[in-house]
Protein backbone atom coordinates (compact mmCIF):
# COMPACT_ATOMS: atom_id res chain seq x y z
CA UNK A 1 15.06 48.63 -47.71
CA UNK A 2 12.50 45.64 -47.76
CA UNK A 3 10.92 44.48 -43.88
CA UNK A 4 10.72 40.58 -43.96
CA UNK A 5 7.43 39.12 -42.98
CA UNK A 6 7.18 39.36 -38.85
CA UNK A 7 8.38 43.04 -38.99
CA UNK A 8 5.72 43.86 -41.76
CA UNK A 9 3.51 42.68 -39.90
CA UNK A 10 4.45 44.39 -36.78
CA UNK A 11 4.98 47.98 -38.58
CA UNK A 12 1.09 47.22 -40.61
CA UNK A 13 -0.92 45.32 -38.26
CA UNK A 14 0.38 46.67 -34.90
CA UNK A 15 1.75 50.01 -35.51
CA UNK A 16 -0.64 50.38 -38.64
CA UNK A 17 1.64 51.98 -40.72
CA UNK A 18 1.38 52.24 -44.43
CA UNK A 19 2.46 54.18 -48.23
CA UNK A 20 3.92 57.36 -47.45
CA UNK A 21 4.62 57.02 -43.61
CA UNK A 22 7.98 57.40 -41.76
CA UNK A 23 9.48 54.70 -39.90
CA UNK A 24 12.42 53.61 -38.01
CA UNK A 25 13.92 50.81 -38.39
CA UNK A 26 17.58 49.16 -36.93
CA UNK A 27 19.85 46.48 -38.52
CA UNK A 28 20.26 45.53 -34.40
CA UNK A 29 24.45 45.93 -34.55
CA UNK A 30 24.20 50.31 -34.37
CA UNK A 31 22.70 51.47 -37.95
CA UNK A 32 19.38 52.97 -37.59
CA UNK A 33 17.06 54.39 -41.03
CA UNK A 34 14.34 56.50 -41.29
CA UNK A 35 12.60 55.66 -44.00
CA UNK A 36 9.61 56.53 -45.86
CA UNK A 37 7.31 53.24 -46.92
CA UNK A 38 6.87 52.97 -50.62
CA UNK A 39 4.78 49.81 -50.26
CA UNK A 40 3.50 47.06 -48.65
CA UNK A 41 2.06 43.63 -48.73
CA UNK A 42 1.07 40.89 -46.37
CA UNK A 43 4.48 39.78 -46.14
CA UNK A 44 6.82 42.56 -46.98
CA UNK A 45 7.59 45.91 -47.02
CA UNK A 46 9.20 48.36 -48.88
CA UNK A 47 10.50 51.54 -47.70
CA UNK A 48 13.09 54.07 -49.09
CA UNK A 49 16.23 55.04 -46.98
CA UNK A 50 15.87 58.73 -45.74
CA UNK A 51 18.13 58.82 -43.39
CA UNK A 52 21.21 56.78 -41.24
CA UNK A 53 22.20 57.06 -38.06
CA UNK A 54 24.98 54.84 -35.55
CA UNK A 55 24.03 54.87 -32.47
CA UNK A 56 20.46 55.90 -32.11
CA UNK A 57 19.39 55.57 -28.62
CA UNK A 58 22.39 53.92 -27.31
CA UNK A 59 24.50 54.75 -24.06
CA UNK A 60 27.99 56.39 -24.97
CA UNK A 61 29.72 53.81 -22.37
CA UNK A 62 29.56 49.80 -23.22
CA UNK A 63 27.65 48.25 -20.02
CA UNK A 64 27.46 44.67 -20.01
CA UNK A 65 25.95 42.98 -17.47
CA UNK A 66 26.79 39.44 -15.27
CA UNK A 67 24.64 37.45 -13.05
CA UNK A 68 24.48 34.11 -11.56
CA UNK A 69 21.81 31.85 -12.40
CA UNK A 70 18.38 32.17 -11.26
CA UNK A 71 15.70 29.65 -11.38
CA UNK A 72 12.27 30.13 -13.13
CA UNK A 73 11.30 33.60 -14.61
CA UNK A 74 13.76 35.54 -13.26
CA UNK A 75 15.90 35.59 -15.95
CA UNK A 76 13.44 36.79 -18.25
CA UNK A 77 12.71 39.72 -16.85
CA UNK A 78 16.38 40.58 -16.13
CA UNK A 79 17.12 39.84 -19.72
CA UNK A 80 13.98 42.35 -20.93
CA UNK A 81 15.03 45.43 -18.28
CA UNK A 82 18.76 44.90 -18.84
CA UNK A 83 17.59 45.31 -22.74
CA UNK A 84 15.49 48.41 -21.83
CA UNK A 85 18.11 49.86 -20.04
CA UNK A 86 20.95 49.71 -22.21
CA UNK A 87 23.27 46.66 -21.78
CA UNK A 88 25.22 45.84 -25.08
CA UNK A 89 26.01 42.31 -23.10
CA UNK A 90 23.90 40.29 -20.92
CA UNK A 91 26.25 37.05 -19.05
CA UNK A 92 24.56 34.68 -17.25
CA UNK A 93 26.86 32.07 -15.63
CA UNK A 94 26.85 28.62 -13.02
CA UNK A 95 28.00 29.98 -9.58
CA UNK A 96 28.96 27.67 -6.89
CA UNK A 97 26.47 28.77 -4.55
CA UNK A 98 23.82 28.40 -7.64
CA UNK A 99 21.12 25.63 -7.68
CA UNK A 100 20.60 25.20 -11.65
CA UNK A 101 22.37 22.55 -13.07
CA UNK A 102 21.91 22.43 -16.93
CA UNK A 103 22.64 20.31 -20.12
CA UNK A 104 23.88 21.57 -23.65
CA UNK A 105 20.27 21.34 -24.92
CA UNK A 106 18.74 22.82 -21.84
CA UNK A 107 21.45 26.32 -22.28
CA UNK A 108 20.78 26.56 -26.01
CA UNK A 109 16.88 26.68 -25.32
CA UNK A 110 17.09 28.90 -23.05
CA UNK A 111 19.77 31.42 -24.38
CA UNK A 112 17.52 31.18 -27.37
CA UNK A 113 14.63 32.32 -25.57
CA UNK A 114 16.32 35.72 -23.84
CA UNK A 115 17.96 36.09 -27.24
CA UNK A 116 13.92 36.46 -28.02
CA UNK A 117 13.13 38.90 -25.20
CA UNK A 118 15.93 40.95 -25.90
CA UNK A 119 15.12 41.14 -29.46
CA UNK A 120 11.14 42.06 -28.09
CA UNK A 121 12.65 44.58 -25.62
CA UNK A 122 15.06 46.38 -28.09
CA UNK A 123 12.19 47.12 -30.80
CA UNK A 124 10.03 48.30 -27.71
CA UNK A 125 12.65 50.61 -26.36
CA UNK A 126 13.45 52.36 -29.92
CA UNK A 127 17.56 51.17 -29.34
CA UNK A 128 19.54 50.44 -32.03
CA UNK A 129 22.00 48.16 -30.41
CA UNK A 130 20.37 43.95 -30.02
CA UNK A 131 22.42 42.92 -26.74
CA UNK A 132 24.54 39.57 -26.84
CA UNK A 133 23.08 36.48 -24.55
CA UNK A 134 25.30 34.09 -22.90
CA UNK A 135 25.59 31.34 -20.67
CA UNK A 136 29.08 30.70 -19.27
CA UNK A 137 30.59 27.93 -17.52
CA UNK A 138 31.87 30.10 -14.59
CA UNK A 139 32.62 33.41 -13.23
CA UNK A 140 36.52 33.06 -14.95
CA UNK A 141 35.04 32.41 -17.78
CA UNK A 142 33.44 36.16 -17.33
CA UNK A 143 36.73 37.71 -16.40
CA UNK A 144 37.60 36.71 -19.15
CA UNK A 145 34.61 39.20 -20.91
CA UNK A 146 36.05 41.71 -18.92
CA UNK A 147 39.46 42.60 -19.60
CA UNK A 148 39.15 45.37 -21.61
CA UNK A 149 37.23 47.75 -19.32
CA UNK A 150 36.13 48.39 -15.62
CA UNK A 151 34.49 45.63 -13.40
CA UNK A 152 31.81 46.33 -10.52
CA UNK A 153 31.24 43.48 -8.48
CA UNK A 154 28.34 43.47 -6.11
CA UNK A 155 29.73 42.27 -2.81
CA UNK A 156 28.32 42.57 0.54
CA UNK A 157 31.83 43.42 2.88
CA UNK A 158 32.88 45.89 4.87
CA UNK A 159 35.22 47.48 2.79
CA UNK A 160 33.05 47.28 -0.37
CA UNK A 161 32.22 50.75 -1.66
CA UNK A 162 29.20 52.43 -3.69
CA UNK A 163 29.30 52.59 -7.41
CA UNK A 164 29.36 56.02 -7.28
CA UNK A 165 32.54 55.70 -5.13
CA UNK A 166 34.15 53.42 -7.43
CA UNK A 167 33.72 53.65 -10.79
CA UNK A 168 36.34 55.54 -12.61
CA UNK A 169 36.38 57.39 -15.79
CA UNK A 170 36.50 54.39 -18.37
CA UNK A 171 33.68 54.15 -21.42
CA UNK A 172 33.08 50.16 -20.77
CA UNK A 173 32.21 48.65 -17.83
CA UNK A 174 31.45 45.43 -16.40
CA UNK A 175 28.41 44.85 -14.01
CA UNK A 176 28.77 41.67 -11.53
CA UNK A 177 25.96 39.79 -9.37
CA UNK A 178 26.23 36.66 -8.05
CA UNK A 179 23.65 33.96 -7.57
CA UNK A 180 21.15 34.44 -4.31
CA UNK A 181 23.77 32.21 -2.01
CA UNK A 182 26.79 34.60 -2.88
CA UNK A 183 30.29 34.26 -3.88
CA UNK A 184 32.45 31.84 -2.39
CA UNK A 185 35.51 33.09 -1.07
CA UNK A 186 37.57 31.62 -4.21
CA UNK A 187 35.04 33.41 -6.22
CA UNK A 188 36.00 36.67 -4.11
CA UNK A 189 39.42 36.01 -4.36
CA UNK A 190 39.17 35.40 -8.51
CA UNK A 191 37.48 38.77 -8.90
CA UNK A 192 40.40 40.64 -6.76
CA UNK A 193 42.89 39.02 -8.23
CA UNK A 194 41.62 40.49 -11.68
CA UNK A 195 41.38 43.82 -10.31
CA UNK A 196 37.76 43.82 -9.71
CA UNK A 197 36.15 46.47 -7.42
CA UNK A 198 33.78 45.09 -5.20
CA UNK A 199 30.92 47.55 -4.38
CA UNK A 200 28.09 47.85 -1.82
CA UNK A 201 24.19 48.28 -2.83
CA UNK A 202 22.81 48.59 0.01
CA UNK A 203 22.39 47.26 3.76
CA UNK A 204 19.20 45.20 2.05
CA UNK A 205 19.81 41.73 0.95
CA UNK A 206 18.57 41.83 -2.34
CA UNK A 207 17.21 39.06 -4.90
CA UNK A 208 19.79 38.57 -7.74
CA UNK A 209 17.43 39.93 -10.57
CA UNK A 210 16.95 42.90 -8.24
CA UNK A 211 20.69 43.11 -7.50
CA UNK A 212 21.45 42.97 -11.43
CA UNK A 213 19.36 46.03 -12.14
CA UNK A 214 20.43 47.77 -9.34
CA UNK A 215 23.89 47.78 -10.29
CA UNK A 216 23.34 48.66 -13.87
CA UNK A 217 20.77 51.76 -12.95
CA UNK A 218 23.59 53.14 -10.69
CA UNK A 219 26.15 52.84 -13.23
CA UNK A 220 24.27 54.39 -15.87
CA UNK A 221 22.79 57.05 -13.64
CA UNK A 222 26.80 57.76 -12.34
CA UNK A 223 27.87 58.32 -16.04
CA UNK A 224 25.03 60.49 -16.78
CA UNK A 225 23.15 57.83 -18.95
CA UNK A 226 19.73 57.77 -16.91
């Protein structure tokens, strides 16, 4: 197994590993290897495969996780605590009630930096799982991510459940926030219409990055994965 340049120097400089130690180290889709370094150098590394294992570190249910746009650093730090916590999917998507309006060029520089911090916060949380980034267009274009599993919806009405009160027995799961202003009512109506159960966090209004964790920490915690 050879280490290309940045993760040498991450496992020598940082870590300050060298000849003869054990490491861990993840191909990012499941596979993790223990290994055993047989050398090094100031731009690669060289270990011998011990050991495999799939699924090191990772939650048995598939939690992604959607949110409407935020401005500034939000975002960021969603993107790194979703990471930490276990998300195999991070959405982000333009909500009516959202402010951001972006470009092609502005999306791909910005997916490419969260595709950065999750990278960061999956080495620094020992997973073995590197989450998929997105930007959508809209929330159907997240149904659409969504099919295949269960969807929680974050919803502030009176009928609106908790998570623990509505999440059912399935192994992948869908997390929803909107954007600070809400869902409009033809966003309400697209999430009921694809079976979507709309859940309650809370009497406090809560900031979308807060809301996103939230949501995901419950649902993790219900299924025993906290």
């Amino acid at each position: 197994m050879l280490l290309r340049a940045e993760e040498t120097r991450h496992a020598t400089k940082v870590l300050r590993h060298k000849k003869g130690d054990l490491i861990i180290a993840s191909d990012g889709s499941g596979r993790s290897f223990e290994a055993e370094i047989v050398s090094t150098s100031a731009d690669e590394l060289e270990a011998r495969i011990v050991k495999t294992d799939i699924g090191r570190n990772e939650p048995k249910i598939k939690v992604s996780l959607a949110v409407g746009l935020t401005k500034g650093e939000k975002m960021d730090w969603l993107v790194e605590k979703a990471t930490e916590l276990g998300v195999i999917a991070i959405y982000s998507f333009f909500a009516r009630y959202g402010e951001l309006k972006w470009g092609k060029e502005q999306i791909a520089k910005n997916v490419a930096r969260w595709r950065r911090i999750a990278v960061a916060a999956f080495k620094q949380s020992c997973r073995s799982v590197i989450p998929q980034v997105e930007v959508l267009a809209n929330l159907a274009e997240v149904m659409d991510r969504g099919t295949d599993g269960e969807i929680l919806a974050a919803h502030p009405v009176p009928e609106a459940k908790s998570v623990a009160g509505s999440i059912g027995t399935g192994e992948k799961i869908m997390g929803i926030v909107g954007p600070e202003g809400g869902f409009t009512p033809e966003e309400v109506s697209i999430l009921q219409k694809t079976g979507s159960r709309l859940v309650s966090l809370g009497p406090r209004r809560l900031r979308t990055e807060t809301a996103g964790l939230i949501l995901l920490s419950q649902i993790l915690t219900v299924k025993g994965e906290l």
